[in-house]
Protein backbone atom coordinates (compact mmCIF):
# COMPACT_ATOMS: atom_id res chain seq x y z
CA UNK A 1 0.00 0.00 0.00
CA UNK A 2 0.64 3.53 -0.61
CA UNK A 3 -0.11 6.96 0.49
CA UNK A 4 0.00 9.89 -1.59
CA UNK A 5 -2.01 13.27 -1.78
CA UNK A 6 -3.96 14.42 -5.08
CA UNK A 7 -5.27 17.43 -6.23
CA UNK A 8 -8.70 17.41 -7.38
CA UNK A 9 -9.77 20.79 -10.06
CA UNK A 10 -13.12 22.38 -9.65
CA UNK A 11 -14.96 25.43 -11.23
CA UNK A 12 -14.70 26.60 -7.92
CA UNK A 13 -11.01 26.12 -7.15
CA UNK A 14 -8.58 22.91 -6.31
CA UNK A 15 -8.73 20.79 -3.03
CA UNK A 16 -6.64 18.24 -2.06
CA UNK A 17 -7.51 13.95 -1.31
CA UNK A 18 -5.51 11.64 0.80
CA UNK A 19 -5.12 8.82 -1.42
CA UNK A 20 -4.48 4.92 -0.39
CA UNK A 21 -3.17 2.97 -3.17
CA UNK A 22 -3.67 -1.38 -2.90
CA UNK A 23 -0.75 -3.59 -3.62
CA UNK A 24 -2.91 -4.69 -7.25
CA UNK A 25 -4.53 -2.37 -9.69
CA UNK A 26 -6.37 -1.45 -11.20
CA UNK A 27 -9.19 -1.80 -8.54
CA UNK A 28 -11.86 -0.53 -7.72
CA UNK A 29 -12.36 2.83 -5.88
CA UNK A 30 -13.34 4.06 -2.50
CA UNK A 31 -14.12 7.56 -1.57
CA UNK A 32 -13.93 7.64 2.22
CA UNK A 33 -16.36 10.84 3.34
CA UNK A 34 -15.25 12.75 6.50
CA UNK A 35 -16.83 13.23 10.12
CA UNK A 36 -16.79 17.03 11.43
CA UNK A 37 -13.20 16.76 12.04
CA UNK A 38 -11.42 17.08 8.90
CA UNK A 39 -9.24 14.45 7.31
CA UNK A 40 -7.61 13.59 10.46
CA UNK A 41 -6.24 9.97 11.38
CA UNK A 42 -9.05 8.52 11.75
CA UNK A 43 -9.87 8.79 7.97
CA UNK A 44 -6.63 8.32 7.27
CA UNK A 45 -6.86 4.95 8.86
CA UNK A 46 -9.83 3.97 7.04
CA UNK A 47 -8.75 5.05 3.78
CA UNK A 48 -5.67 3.01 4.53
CA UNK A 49 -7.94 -0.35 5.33
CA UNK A 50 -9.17 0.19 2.37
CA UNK A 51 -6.51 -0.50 0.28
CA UNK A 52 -5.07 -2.97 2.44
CA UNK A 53 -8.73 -4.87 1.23
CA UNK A 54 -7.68 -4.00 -2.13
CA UNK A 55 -9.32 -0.81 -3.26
CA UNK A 56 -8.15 2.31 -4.07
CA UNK A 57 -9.31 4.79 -1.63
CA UNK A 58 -9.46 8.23 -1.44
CA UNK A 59 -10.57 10.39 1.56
CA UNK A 60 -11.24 14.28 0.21
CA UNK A 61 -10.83 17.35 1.87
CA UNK A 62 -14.80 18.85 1.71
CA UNK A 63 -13.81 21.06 4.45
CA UNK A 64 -11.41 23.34 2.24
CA UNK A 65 -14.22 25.91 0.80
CA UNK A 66 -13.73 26.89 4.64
CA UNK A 67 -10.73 26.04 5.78
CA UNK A 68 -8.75 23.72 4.10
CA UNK A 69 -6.30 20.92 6.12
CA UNK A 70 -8.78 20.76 8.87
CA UNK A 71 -7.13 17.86 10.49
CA UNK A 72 -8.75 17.39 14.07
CA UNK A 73 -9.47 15.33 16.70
CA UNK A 74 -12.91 14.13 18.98
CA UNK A 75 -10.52 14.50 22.25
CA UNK A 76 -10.61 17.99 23.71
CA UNK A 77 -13.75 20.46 24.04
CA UNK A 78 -12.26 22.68 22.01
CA UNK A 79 -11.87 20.74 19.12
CA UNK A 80 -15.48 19.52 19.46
CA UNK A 81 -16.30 23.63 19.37
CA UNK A 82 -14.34 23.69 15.79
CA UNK A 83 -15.57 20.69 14.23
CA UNK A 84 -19.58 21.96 14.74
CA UNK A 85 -18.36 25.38 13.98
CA UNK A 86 -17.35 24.15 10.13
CA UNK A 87 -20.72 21.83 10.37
CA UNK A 88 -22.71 24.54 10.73
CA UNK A 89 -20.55 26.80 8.12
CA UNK A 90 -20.50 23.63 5.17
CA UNK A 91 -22.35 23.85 2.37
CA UNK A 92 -24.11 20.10 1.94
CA UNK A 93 -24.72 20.74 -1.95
CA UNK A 94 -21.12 21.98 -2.77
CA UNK A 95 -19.87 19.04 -1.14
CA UNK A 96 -21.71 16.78 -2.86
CA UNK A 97 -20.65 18.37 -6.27
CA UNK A 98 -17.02 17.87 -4.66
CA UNK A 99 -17.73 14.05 -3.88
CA UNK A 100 -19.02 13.87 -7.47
CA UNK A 101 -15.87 16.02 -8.85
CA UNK A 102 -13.90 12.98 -6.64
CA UNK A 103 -15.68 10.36 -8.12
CA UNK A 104 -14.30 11.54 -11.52
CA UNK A 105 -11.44 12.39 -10.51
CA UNK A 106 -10.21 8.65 -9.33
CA UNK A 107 -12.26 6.82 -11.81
CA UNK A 108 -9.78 8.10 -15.02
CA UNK A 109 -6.98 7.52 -12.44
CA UNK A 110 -4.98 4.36 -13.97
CA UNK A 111 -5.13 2.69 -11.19
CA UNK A 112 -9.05 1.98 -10.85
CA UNK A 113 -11.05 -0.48 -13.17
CA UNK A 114 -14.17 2.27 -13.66
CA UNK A 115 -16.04 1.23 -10.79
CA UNK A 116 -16.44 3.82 -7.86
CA UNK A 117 -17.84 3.76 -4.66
CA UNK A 118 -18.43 5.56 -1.33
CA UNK A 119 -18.64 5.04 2.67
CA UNK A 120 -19.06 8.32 4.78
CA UNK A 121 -19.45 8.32 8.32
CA UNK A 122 -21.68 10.97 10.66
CA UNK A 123 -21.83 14.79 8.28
CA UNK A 124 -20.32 12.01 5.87
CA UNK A 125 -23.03 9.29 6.17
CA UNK A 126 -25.71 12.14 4.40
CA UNK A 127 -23.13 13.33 2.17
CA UNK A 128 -23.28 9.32 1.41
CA UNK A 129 -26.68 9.19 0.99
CA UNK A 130 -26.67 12.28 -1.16
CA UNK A 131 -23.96 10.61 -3.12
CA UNK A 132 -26.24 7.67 -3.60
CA UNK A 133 -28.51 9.61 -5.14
CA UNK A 134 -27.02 12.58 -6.39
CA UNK A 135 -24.13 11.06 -8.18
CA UNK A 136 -22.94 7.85 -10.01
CA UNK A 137 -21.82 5.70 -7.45
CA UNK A 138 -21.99 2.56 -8.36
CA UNK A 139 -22.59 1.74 -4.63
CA UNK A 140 -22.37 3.53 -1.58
CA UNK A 141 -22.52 3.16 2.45
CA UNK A 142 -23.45 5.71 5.26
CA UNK A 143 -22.30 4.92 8.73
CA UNK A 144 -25.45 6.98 11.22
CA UNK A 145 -25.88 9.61 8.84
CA UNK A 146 -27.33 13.05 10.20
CA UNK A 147 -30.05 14.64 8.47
CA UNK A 148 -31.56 11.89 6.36
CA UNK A 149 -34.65 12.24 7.51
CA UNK A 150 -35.46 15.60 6.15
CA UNK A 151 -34.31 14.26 2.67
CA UNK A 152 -35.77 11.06 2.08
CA UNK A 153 -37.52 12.42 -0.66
CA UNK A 154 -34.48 11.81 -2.53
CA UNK A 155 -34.75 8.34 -2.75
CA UNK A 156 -36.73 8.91 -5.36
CA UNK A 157 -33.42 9.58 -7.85
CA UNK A 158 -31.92 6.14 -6.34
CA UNK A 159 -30.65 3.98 -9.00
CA UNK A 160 -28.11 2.04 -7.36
CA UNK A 161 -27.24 0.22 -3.72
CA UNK A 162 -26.91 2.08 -0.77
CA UNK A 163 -26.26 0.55 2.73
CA UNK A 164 -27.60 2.15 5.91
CA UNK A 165 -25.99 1.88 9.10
CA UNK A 166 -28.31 3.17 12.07
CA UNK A 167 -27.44 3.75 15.46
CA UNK A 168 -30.61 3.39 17.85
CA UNK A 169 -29.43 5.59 20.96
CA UNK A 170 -28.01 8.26 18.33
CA UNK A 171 -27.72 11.35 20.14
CA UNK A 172 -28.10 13.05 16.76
CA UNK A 173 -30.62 11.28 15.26
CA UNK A 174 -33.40 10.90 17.54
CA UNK A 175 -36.05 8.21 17.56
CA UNK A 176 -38.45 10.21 15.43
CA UNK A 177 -35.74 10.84 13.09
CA UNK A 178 -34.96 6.72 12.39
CA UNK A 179 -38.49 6.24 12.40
CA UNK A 180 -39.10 8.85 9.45
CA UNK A 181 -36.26 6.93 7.58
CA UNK A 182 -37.08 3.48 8.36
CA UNK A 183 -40.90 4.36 6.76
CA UNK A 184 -39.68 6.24 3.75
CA UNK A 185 -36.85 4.10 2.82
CA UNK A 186 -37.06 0.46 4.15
CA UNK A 187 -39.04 -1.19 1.49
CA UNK A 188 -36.93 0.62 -1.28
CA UNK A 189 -35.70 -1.99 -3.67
CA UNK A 190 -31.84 -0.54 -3.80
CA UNK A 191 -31.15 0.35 0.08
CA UNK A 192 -30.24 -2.31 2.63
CA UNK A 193 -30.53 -1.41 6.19
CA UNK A 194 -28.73 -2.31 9.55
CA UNK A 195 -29.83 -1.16 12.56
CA UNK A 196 -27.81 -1.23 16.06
CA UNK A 197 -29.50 -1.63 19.57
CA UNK A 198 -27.73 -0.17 22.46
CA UNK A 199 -25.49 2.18 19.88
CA UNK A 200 -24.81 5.50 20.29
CA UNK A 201 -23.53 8.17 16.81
CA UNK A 202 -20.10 7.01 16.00
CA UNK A 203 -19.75 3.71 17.49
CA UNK A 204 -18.00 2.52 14.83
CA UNK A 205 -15.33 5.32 15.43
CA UNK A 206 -11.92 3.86 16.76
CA UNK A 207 -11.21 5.72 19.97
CA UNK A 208 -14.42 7.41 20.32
CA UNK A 209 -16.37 7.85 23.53
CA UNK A 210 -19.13 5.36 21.91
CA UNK A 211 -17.00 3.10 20.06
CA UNK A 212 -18.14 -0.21 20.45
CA UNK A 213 -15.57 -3.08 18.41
CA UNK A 214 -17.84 -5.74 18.52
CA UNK A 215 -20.99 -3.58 16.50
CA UNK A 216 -18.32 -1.70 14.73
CA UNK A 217 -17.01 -5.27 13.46
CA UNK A 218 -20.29 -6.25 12.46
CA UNK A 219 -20.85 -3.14 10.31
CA UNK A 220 -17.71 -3.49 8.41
CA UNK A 221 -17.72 -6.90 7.45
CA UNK A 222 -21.68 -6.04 6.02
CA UNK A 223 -19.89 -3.01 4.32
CA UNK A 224 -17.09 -4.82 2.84
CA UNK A 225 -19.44 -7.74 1.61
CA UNK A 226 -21.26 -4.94 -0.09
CA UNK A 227 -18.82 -3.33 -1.36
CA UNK A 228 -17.80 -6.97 -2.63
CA UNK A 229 -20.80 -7.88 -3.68
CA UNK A 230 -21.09 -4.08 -5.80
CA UNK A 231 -18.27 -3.54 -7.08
CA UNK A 232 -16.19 -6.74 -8.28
């Protein structure tokens, strides 16, 4: 495996990706879809298991329109009081059009076979789902997205799989919130659910206050068989 950083060109301006390449290419691609704190280690690390499974992965910076480099971490108040500060400053739709500008980006890249697709986690679990339907994907994943709800409507557009991974204690999704999504989008041909008693947002993040191994286990092996299943 190895690392490298690329620059991705927009209308808009350039940002930069971490990019994880696998031992054998071409494969195909992963774009790995930030939390609220940047492309920090934690992303890094995924990206990185990525193409130690054999894909290559690249984790984008959507933060840059703001403040590009965010690299952060969930450990200190003040870093929590950063992270929500860009959440609340991001633009949802431009960062979509920069997942899509990604997506394009890494699938003329030699070293992918043409098929793309996309795991986000928390802000990057909607920008996931938007993905999904926004975008050509040919598959994508969101770990206890935030927001859903209000755009399940958007389903509609959904031409290809999509994985949901729902916490049931998540702070930031309440109960109301996973039933609205469970109603609009459970019986939809293309989206496979999982849902995760006991779980709290980001249990599947390594060294978080909620990380659980044994649920965040679970989740990945159901990813990577999807992403298996969708993109061999």
């Amino acid at each position: 495996m190895a690392a490298e950083t690329m620059t991705i060109t927009t209308p808009d301006g350039a940002f930069s990706a971490y990019v994880a390449r696998p031992a054998k290419t071409p494969a195909a691609a992963i774009v790995v879809i930030q939390e609220i704190f940047g492309v920090n280690k934690v992303m890094r690390d995924i990206t990185d298991a990525y193409a130690a499974a054999g894909y290559l992965a690249i984790c984008p910076d959507l933060f840059w329109r703001i403040e590009p480099g965010i690299d952060i971490t969930d450990q200190s108040e003040a870093e929590w009081k950063k992270a929500f500060e860009l959440y609340n400053a991001f633009d949802v739709d431009n960062g979509v059009r920069d997942i899509r500008a990604t997506i394009d980006a890494i699938r003329s890249d030699p070293g992918c076979n043409g098929k793309v697709g996309a795991v986000g986690f928390c802000l990057g679990g909607l920008l996931a789902f938007l993905t999904a339907t926004r975008t050509d994907a040919d598959a994508s994943v969101a770990y206890y997205g935030v927001g859903i709800e209000a755009r399940t409507g958007e389903a509609e557009k959904l031409a290809r799989p999509l994985m949901l991974h729902i916490a049931e204690e998540d702070q930031f999704v309440p109960k109301e919130a996973q039933a609205l999504i469970r109603q609009a989008l459970g019986a939809h041909p293309q989206i496979t659910m999982h849902s995760y008693p006991g779980r709290d947002h980001a249990f599947a993040r390594v060294g978080g206050e909620h990380y659980d191994a044994a649920d965040a286990k679970t989740a990945n092996e159901r990813t990577m068989a999807f992403f298996q299943a969708n993109l061999s």
